[in-house]
C-alpha atoms as a PDB file:
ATOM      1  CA  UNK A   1      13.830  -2.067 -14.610  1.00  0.00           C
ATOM      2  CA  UNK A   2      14.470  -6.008 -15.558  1.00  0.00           C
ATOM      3  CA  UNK A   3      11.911  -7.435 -17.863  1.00  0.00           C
ATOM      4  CA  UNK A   4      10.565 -10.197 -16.650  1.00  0.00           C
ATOM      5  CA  UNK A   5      11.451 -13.435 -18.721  1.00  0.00           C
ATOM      6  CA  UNK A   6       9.093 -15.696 -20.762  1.00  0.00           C
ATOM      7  CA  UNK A   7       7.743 -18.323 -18.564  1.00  0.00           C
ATOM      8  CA  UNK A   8       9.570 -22.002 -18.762  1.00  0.00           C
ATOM      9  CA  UNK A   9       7.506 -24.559 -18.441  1.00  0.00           C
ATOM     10  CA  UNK A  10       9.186 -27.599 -17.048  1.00  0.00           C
ATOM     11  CA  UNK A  11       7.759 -30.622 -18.135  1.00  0.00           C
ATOM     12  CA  UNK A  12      10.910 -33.291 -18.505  1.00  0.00           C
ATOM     13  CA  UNK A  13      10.216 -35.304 -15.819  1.00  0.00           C
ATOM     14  CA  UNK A  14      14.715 -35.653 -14.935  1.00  0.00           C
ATOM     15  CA  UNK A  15      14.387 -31.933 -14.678  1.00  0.00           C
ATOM     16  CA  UNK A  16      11.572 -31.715 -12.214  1.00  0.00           C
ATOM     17  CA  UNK A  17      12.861 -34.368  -9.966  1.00  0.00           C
ATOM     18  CA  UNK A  18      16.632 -32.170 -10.155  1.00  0.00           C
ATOM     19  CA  UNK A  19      14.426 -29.204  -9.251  1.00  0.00           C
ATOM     20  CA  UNK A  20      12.421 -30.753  -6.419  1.00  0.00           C
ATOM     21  CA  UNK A  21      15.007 -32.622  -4.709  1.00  0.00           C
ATOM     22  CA  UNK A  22      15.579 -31.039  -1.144  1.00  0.00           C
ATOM     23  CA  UNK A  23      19.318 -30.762  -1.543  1.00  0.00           C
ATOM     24  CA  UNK A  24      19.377 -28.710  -4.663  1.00  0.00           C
ATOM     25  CA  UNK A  25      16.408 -26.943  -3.285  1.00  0.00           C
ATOM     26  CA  UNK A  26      18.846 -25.322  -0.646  1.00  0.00           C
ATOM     27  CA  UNK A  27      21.434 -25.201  -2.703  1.00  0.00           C
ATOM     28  CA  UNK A  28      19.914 -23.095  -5.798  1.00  0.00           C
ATOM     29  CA  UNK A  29      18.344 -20.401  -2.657  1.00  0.00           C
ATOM     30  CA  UNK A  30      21.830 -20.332  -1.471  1.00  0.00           C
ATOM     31  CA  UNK A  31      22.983 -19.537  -5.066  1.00  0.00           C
ATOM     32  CA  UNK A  32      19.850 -16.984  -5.263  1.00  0.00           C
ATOM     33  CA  UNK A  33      21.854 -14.529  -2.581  1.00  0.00           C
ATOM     34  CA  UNK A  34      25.120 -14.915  -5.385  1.00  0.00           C
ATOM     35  CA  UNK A  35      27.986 -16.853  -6.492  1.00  0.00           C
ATOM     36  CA  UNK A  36      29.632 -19.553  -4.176  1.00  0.00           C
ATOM     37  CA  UNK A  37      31.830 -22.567  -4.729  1.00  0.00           C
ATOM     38  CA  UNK A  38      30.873 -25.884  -3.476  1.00  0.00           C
ATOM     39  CA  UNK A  39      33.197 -25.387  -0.169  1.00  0.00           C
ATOM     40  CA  UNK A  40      31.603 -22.650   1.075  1.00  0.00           C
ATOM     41  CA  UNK A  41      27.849 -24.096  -0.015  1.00  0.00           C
ATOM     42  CA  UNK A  42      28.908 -27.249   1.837  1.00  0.00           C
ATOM     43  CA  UNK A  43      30.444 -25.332   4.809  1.00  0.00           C
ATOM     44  CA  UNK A  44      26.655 -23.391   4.895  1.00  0.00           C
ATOM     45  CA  UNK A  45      24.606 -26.475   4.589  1.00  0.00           C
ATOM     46  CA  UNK A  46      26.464 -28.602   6.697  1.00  0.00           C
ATOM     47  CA  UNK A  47      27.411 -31.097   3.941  1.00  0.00           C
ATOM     48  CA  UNK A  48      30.322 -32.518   1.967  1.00  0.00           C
ATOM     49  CA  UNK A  49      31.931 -30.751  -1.162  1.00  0.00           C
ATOM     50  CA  UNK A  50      31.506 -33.966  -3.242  1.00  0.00           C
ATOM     51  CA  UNK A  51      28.196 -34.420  -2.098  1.00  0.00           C
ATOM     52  CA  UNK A  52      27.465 -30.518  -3.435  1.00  0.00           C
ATOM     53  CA  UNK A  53      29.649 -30.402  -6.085  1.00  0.00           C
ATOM     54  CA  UNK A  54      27.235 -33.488  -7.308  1.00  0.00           C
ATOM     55  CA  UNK A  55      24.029 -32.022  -6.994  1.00  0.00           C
ATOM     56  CA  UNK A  56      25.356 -28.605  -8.315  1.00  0.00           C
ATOM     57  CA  UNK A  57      26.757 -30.425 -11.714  1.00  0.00           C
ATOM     58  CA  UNK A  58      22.842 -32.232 -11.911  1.00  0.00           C
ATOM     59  CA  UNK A  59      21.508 -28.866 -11.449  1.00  0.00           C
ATOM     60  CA  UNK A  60      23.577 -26.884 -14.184  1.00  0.00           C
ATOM     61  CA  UNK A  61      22.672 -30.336 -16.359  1.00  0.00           C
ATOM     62  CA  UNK A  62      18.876 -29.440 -16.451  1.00  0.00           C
ATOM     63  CA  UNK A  63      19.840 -25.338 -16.390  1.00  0.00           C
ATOM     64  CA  UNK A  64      18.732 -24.392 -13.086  1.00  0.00           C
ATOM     65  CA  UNK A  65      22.462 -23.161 -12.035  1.00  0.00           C
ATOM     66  CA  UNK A  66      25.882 -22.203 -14.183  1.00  0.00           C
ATOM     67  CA  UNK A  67      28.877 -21.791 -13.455  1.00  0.00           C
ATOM     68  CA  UNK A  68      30.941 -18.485 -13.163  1.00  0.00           C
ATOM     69  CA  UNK A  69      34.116 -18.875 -14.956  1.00  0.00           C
ATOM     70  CA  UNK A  70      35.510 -15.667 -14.093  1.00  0.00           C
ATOM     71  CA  UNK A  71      35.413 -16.030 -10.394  1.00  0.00           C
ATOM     72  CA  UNK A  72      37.707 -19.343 -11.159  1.00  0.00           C
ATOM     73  CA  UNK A  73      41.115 -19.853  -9.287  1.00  0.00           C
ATOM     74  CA  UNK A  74      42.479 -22.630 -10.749  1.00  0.00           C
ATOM     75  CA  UNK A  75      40.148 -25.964 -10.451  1.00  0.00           C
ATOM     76  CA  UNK A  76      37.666 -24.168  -8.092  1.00  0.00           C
ATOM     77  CA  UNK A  77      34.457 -23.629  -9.880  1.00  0.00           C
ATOM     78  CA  UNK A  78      32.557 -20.923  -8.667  1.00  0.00           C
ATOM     79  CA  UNK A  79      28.043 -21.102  -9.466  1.00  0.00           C
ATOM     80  CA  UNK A  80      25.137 -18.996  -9.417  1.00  0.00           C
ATOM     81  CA  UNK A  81      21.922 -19.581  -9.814  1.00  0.00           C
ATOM     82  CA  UNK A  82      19.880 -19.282 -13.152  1.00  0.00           C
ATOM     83  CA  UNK A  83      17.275 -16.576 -12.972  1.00  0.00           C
ATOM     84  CA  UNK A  84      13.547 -17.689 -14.474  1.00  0.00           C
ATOM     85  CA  UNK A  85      10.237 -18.000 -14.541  1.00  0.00           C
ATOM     86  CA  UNK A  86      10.028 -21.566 -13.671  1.00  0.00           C
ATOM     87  CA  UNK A  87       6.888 -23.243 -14.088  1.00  0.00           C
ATOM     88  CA  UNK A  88       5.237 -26.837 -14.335  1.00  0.00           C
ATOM     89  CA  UNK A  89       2.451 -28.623 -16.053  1.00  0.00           C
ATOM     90  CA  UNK A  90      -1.122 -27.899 -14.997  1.00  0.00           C
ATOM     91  CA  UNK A  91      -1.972 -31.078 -13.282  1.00  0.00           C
ATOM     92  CA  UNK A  92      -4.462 -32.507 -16.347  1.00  0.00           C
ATOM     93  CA  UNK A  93      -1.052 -32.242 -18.348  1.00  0.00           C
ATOM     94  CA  UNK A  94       0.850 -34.144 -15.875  1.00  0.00           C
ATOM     95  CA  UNK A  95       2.538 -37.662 -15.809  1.00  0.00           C
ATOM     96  CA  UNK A  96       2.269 -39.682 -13.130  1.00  0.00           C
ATOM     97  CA  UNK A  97       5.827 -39.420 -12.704  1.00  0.00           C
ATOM     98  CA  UNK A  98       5.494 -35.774 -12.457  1.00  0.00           C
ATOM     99  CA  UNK A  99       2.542 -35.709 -10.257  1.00  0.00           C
ATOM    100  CA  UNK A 100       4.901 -37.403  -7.700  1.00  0.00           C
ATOM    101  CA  UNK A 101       7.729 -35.494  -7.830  1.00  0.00           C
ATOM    102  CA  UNK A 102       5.615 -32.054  -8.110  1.00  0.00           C
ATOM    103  CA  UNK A 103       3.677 -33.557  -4.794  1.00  0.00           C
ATOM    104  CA  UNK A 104       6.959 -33.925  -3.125  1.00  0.00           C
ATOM    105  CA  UNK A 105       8.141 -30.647  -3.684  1.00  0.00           C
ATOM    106  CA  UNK A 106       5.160 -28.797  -2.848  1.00  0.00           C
ATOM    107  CA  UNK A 107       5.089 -30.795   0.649  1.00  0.00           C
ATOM    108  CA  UNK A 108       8.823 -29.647   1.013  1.00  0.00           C
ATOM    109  CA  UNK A 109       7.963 -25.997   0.171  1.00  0.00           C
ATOM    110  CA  UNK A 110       5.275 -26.415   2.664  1.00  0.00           C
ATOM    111  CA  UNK A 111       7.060 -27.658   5.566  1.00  0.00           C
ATOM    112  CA  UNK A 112      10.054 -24.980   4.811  1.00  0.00           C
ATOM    113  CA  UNK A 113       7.667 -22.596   5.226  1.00  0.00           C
ATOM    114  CA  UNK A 114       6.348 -23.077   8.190  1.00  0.00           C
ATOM    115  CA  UNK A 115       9.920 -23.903   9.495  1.00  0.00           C
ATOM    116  CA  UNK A 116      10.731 -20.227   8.461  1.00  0.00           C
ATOM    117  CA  UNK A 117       7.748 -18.903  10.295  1.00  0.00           C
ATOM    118  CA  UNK A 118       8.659 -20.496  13.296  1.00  0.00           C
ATOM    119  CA  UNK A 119      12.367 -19.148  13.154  1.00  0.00           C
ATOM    120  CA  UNK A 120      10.585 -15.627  12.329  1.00  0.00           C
ATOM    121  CA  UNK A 121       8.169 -15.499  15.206  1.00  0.00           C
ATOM    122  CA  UNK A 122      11.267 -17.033  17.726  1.00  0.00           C
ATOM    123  CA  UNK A 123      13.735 -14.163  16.397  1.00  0.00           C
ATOM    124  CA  UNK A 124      10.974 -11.327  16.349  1.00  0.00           C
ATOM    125  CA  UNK A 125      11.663  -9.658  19.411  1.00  0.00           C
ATOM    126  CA  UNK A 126      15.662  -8.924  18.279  1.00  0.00           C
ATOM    127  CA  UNK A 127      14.521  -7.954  14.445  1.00  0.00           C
ATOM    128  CA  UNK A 128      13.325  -3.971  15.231  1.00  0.00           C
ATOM    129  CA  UNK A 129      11.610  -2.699  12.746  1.00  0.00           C
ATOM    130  CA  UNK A 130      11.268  -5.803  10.713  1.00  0.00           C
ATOM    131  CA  UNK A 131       9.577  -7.249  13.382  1.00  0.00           C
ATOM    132  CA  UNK A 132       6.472  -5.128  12.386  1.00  0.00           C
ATOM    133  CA  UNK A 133       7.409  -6.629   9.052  1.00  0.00           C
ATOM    134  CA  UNK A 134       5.524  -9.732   8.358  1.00  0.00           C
ATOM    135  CA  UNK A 135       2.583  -9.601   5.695  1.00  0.00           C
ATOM    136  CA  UNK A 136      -0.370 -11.489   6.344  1.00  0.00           C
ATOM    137  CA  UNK A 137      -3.286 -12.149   4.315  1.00  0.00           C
ATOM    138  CA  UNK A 138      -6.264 -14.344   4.428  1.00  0.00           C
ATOM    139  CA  UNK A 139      -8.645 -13.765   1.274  1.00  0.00           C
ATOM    140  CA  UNK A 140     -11.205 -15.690  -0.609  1.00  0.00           C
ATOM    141  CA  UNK A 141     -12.040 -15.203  -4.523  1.00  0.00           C
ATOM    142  CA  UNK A 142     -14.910 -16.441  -6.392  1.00  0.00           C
ATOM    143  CA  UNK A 143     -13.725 -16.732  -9.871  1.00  0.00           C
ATOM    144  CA  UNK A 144     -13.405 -19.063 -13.068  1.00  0.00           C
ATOM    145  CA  UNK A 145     -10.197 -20.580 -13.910  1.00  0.00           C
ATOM    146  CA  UNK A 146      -9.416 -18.252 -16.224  1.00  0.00           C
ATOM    147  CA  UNK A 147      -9.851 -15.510 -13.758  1.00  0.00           C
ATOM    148  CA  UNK A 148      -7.839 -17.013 -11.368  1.00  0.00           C
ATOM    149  CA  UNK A 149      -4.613 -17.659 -14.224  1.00  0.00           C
ATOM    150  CA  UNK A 150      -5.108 -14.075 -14.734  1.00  0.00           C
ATOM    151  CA  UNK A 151      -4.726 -13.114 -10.765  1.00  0.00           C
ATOM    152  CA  UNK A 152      -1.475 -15.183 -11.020  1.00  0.00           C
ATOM    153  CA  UNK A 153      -0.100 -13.449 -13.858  1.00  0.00           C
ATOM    154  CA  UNK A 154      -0.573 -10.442 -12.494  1.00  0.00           C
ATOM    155  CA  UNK A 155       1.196 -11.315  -8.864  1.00  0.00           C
ATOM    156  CA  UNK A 156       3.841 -12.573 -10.946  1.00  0.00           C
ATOM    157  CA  UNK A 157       4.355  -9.150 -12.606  1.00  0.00           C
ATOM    158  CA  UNK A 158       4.057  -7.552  -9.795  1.00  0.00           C
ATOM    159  CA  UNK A 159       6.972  -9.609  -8.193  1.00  0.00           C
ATOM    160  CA  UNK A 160       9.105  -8.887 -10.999  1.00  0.00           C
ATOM    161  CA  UNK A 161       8.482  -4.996 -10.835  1.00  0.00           C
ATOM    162  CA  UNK A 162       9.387  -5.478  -6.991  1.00  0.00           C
ATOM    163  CA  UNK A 163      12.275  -7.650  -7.475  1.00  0.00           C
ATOM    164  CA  UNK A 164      13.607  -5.510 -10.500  1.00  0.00           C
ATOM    165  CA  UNK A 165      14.184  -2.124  -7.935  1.00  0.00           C
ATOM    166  CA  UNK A 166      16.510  -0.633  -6.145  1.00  0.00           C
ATOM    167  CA  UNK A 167      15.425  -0.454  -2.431  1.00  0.00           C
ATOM    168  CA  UNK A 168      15.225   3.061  -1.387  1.00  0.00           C
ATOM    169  CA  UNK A 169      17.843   2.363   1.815  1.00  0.00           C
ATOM    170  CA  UNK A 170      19.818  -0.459   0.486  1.00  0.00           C
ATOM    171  CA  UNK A 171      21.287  -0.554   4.091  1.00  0.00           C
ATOM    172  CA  UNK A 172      17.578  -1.739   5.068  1.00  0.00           C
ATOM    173  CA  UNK A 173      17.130  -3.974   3.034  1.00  0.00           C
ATOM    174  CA  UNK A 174      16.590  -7.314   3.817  1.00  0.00           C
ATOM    175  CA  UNK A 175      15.129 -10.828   1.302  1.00  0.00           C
ATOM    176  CA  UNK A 176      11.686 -11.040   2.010  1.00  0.00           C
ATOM    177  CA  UNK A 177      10.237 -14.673   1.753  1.00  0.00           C
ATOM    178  CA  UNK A 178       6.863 -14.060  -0.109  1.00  0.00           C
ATOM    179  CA  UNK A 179       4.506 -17.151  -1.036  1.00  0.00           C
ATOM    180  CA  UNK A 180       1.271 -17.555  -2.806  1.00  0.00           C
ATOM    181  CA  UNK A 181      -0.954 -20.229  -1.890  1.00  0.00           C
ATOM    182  CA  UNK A 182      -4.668 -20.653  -3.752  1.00  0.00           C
ATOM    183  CA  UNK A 183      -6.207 -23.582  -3.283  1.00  0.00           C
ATOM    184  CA  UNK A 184      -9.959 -24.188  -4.567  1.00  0.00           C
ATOM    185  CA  UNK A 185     -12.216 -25.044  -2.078  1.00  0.00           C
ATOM    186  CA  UNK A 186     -13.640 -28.597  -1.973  1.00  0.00           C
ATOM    187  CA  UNK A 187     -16.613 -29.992  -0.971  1.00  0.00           C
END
């Protein structure tokens, strides 16, 4: 099984602005599934190979992505993604600067997941057995802080123990999207 790496936390403010920006968003989950050059990224996301090629060079400058020399043909430059445990300031620790680039990502990472719940429900009835496959649940805690840090340490874990197996019928398999969302309660 994989260990799971320290946790990075990200607090140059460059770096969190490469890391939040919608392009490179796409790009580093399309580098998540393995290798590609920046042809066949920009062929996938509808975009043009200068235009990826630049975001992939800001992405390997801050270490999110690097490139694969030995899938090189001569001045093609193949990528992958960087694997971590990326995360940022709590927000008493944050910049201004940060705070508004964290904000922006987070409402990205919001609206791409509803977008991927939508295409989920619209392709359900062609999916089989994954069909039956969407998780949902709707809890509420009562705990301190550091109760709550503790509850995300642990789903991390558990996503690395998950993410480190083999699955059983790798013929199956499919990625699974899987999000965590706590948000205290206010008023």
């Amino acid at each position: 099984m994989a260990e799971q790496p320290p946790a990075q936390e990200i607090t140059d403010v460059e770096a969190l602005r490469a890391f939040a920006h919608p392009m490179r968003q796409k790009i580093e989950r399309c580098l998540r599934r393995g290798p590609a050059n920046s042809a066949a990224l920009a062929r996938e996301l509808g975009e043009s190979t200068g235009l990826v090629s630049y975001h992939l060079r800001q992405l390997a400058k801050h270490g999110l992505v690097e490139e694969v020399p030995e899938l090189a043909k001569g001045r093609e430059r193949w990528w992958r993604a960087m694997p971590g445990d990326r995360r940022f300031p709590p927000y008493s620790r944050q910049t201004p600067e940060m705070r508004e680039a964290l904000t922006e990502m987070h409402r990205l990472n919001l609206a791409e997941l509803v977008d991927s719940a939508r295409r989920f429900e619209e392709a359900r009835d062609a999916l089989g057995p994954w069909a039956d496959a969407a998780l949902f649940s709707r809890a509420t805690l009562r705990v301190d802080p550091a109760q709550l840090r503790a509850f995300f340490e642990e789903y991390i874990a558990l996503l690395y123990r998950y993410s480190a197996q083999e699955p059983r019928n790798a013929s199956e398999a499919r990625t699974v999207l899987v999000r965590l969302l706590g948000i205290p309660e206010t008023g």
